[in-house]
C-alpha atoms as a PDB file:
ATOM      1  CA  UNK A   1       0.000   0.000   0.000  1.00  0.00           C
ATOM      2  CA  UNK A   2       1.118   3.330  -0.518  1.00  0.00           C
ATOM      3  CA  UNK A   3       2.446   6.074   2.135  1.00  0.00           C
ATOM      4  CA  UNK A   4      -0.285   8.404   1.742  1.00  0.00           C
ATOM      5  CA  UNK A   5      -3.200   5.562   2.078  1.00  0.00           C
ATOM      6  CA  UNK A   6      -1.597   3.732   5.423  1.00  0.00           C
ATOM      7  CA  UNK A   7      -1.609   7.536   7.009  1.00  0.00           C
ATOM      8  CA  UNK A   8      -4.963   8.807   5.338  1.00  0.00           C
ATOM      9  CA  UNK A   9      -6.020   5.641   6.802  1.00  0.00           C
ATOM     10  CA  UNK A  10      -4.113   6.163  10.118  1.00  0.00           C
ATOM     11  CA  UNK A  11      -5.898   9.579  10.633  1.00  0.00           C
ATOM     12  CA  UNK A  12      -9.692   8.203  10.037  1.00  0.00           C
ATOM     13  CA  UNK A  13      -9.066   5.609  12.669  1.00  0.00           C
ATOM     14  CA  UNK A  14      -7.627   8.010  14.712  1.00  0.00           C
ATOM     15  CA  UNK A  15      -4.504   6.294  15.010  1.00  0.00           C
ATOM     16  CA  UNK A  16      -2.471   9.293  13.720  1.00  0.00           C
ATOM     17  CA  UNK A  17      -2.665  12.942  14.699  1.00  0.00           C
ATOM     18  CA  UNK A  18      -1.329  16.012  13.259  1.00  0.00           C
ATOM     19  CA  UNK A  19      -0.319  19.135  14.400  1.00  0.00           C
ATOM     20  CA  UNK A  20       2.253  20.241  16.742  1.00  0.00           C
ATOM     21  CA  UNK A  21       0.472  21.041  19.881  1.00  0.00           C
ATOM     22  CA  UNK A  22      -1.907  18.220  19.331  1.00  0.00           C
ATOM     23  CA  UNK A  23       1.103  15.943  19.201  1.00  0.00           C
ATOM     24  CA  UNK A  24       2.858  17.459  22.382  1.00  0.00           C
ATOM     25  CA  UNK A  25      -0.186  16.888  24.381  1.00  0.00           C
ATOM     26  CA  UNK A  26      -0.363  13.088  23.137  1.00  0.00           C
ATOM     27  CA  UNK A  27       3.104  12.894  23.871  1.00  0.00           C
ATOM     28  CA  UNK A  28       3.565  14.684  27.326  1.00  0.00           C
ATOM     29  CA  UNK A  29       0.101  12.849  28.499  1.00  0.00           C
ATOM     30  CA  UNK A  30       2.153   9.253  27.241  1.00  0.00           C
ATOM     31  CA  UNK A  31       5.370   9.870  28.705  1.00  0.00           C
ATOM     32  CA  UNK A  32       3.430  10.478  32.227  1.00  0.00           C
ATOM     33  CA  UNK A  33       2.166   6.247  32.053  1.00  0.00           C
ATOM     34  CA  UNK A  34       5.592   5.455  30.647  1.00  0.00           C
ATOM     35  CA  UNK A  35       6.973   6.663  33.533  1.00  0.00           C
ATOM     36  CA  UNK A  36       5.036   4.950  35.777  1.00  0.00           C
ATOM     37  CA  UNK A  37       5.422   2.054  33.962  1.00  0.00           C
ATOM     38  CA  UNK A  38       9.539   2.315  34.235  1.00  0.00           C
ATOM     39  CA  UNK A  39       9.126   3.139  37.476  1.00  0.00           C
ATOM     40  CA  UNK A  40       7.159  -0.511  38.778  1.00  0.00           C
ATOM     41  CA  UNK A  41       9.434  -2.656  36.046  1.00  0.00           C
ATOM     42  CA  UNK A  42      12.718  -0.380  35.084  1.00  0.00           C
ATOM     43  CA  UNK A  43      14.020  -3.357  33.244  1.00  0.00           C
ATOM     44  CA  UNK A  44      11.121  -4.176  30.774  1.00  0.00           C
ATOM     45  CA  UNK A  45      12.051  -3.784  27.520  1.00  0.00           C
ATOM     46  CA  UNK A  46       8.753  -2.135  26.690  1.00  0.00           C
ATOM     47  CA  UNK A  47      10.237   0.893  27.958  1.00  0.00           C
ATOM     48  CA  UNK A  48      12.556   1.389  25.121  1.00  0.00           C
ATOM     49  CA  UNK A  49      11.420   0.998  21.998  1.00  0.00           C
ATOM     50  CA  UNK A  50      10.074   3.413  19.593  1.00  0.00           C
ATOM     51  CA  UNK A  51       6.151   2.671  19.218  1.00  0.00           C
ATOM     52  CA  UNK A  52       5.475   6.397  17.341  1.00  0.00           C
ATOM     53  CA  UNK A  53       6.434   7.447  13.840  1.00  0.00           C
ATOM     54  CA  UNK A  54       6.688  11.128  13.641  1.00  0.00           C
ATOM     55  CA  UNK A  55       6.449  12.105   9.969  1.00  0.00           C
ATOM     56  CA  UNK A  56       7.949  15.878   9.582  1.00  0.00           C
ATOM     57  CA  UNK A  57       7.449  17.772   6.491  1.00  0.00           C
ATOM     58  CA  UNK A  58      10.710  19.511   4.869  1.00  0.00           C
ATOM     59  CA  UNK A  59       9.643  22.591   6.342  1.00  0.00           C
ATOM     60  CA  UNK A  60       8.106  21.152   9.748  1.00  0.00           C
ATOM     61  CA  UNK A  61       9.915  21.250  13.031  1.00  0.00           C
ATOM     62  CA  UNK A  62      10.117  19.087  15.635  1.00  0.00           C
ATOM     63  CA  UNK A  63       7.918  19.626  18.882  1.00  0.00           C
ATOM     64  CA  UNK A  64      10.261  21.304  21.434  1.00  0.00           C
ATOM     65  CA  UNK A  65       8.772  19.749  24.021  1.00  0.00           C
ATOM     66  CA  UNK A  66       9.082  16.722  23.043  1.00  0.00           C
ATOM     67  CA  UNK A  67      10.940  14.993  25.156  1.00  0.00           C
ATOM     68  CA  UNK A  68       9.594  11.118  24.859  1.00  0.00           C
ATOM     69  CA  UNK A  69      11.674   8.147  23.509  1.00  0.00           C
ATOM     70  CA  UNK A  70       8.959   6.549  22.079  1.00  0.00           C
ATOM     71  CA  UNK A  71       8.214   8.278  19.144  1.00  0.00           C
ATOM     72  CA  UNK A  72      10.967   7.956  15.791  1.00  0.00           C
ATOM     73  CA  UNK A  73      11.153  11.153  13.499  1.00  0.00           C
ATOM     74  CA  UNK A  74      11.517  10.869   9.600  1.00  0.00           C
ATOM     75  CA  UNK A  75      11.776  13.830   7.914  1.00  0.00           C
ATOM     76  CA  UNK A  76      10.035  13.599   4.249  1.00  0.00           C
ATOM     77  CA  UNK A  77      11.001  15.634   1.335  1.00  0.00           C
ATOM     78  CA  UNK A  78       8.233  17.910   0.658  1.00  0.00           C
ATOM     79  CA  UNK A  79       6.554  20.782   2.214  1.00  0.00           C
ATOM     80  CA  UNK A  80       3.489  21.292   4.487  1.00  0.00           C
ATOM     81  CA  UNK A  81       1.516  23.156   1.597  1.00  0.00           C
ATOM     82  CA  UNK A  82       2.078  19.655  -0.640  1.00  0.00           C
ATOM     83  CA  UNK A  83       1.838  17.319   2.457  1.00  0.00           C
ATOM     84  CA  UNK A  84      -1.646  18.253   3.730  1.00  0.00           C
ATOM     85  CA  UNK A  85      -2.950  18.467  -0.245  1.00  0.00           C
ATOM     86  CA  UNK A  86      -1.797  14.861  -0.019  1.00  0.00           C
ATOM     87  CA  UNK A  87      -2.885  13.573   3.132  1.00  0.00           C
ATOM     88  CA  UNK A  88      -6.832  15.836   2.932  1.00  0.00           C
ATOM     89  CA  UNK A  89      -7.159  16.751  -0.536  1.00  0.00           C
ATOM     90  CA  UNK A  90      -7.098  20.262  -0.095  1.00  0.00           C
ATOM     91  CA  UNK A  91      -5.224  23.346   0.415  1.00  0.00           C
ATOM     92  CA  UNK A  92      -4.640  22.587   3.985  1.00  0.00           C
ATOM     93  CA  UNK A  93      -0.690  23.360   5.606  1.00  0.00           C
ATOM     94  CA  UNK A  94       0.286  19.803   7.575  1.00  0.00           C
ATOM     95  CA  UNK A  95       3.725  19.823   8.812  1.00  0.00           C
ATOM     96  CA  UNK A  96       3.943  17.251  11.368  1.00  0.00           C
ATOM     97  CA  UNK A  97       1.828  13.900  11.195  1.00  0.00           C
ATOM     98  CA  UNK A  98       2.277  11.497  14.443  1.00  0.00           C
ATOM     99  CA  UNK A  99       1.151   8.094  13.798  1.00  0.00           C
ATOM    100  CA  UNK A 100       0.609   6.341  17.389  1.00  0.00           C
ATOM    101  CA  UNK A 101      -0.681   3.053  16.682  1.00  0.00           C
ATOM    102  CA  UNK A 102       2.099   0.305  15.891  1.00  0.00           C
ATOM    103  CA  UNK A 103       0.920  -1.566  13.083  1.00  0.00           C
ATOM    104  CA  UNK A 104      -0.133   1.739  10.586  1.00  0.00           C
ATOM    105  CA  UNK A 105       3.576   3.219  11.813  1.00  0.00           C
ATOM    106  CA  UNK A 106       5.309  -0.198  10.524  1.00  0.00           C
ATOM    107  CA  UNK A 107       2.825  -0.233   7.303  1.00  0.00           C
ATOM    108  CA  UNK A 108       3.641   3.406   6.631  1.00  0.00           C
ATOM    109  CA  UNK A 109       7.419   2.760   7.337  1.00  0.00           C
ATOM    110  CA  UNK A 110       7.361   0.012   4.612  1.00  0.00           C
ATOM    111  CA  UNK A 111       4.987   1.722   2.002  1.00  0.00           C
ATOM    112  CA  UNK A 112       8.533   4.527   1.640  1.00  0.00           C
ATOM    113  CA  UNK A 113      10.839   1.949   0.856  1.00  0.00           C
ATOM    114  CA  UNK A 114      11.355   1.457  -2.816  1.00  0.00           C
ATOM    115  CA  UNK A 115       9.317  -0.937  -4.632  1.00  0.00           C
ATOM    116  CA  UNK A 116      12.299  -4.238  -5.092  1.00  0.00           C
END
């Protein structure tokens, strides 16, 4: 399937977001339960790996206040204007798209790699 599907997809379901303070809020509100969770078992491995996909446009930036592990930032080559024409259809700026659940991240991770 194709990038643009498994995240068009991703954000029906609601298992994507965009927008940077949007995706700070999911963020900060996740890291709180992470860190209760690496507090009661500091040596389960759930506690580091990356579960998130944050997709950044070329002229994006990354959240400032991000400050969880979990989420893994790619950085695409084209602008907001051309990303949210992609992702909505229309003339809508989307410079930051954070895909949360773990099966549409890995499908949208795969859909970039060249066809082969």
């Amino acid at each position: 399937m194709h990038w643009r599907a498994e995240v068009r997809g991703g954000l029906a379901a609601e298992h994507a977001c965009h927008g940077l303070e949007l995706i700070a809020n999911k963020l900060a509100s996740e890291q709180k339960g992470l860190h209760a969770a690496a507090r009661r078992a500091p040596e389960s491995p759930q506690n580091a790996r990356a579960s998130r996909i944050l997709f950044l446009a070329s002229d994006g930036s990354t959240p400032t206040a991000m400050r969880s592990r979990r989420p893994l930032a790619c950085r695409l080559e084209i602008p907001g204007e051309a990303l949210g024409e992609k992702l909505t259809g229309s003339a809508k700026m989307i410079r930051s798209v954070l895909v949360l659940d773990k099966k549409v991240a890995a499908r949208a991770l795969l859909a970039l790699l060249p066809p082969g």
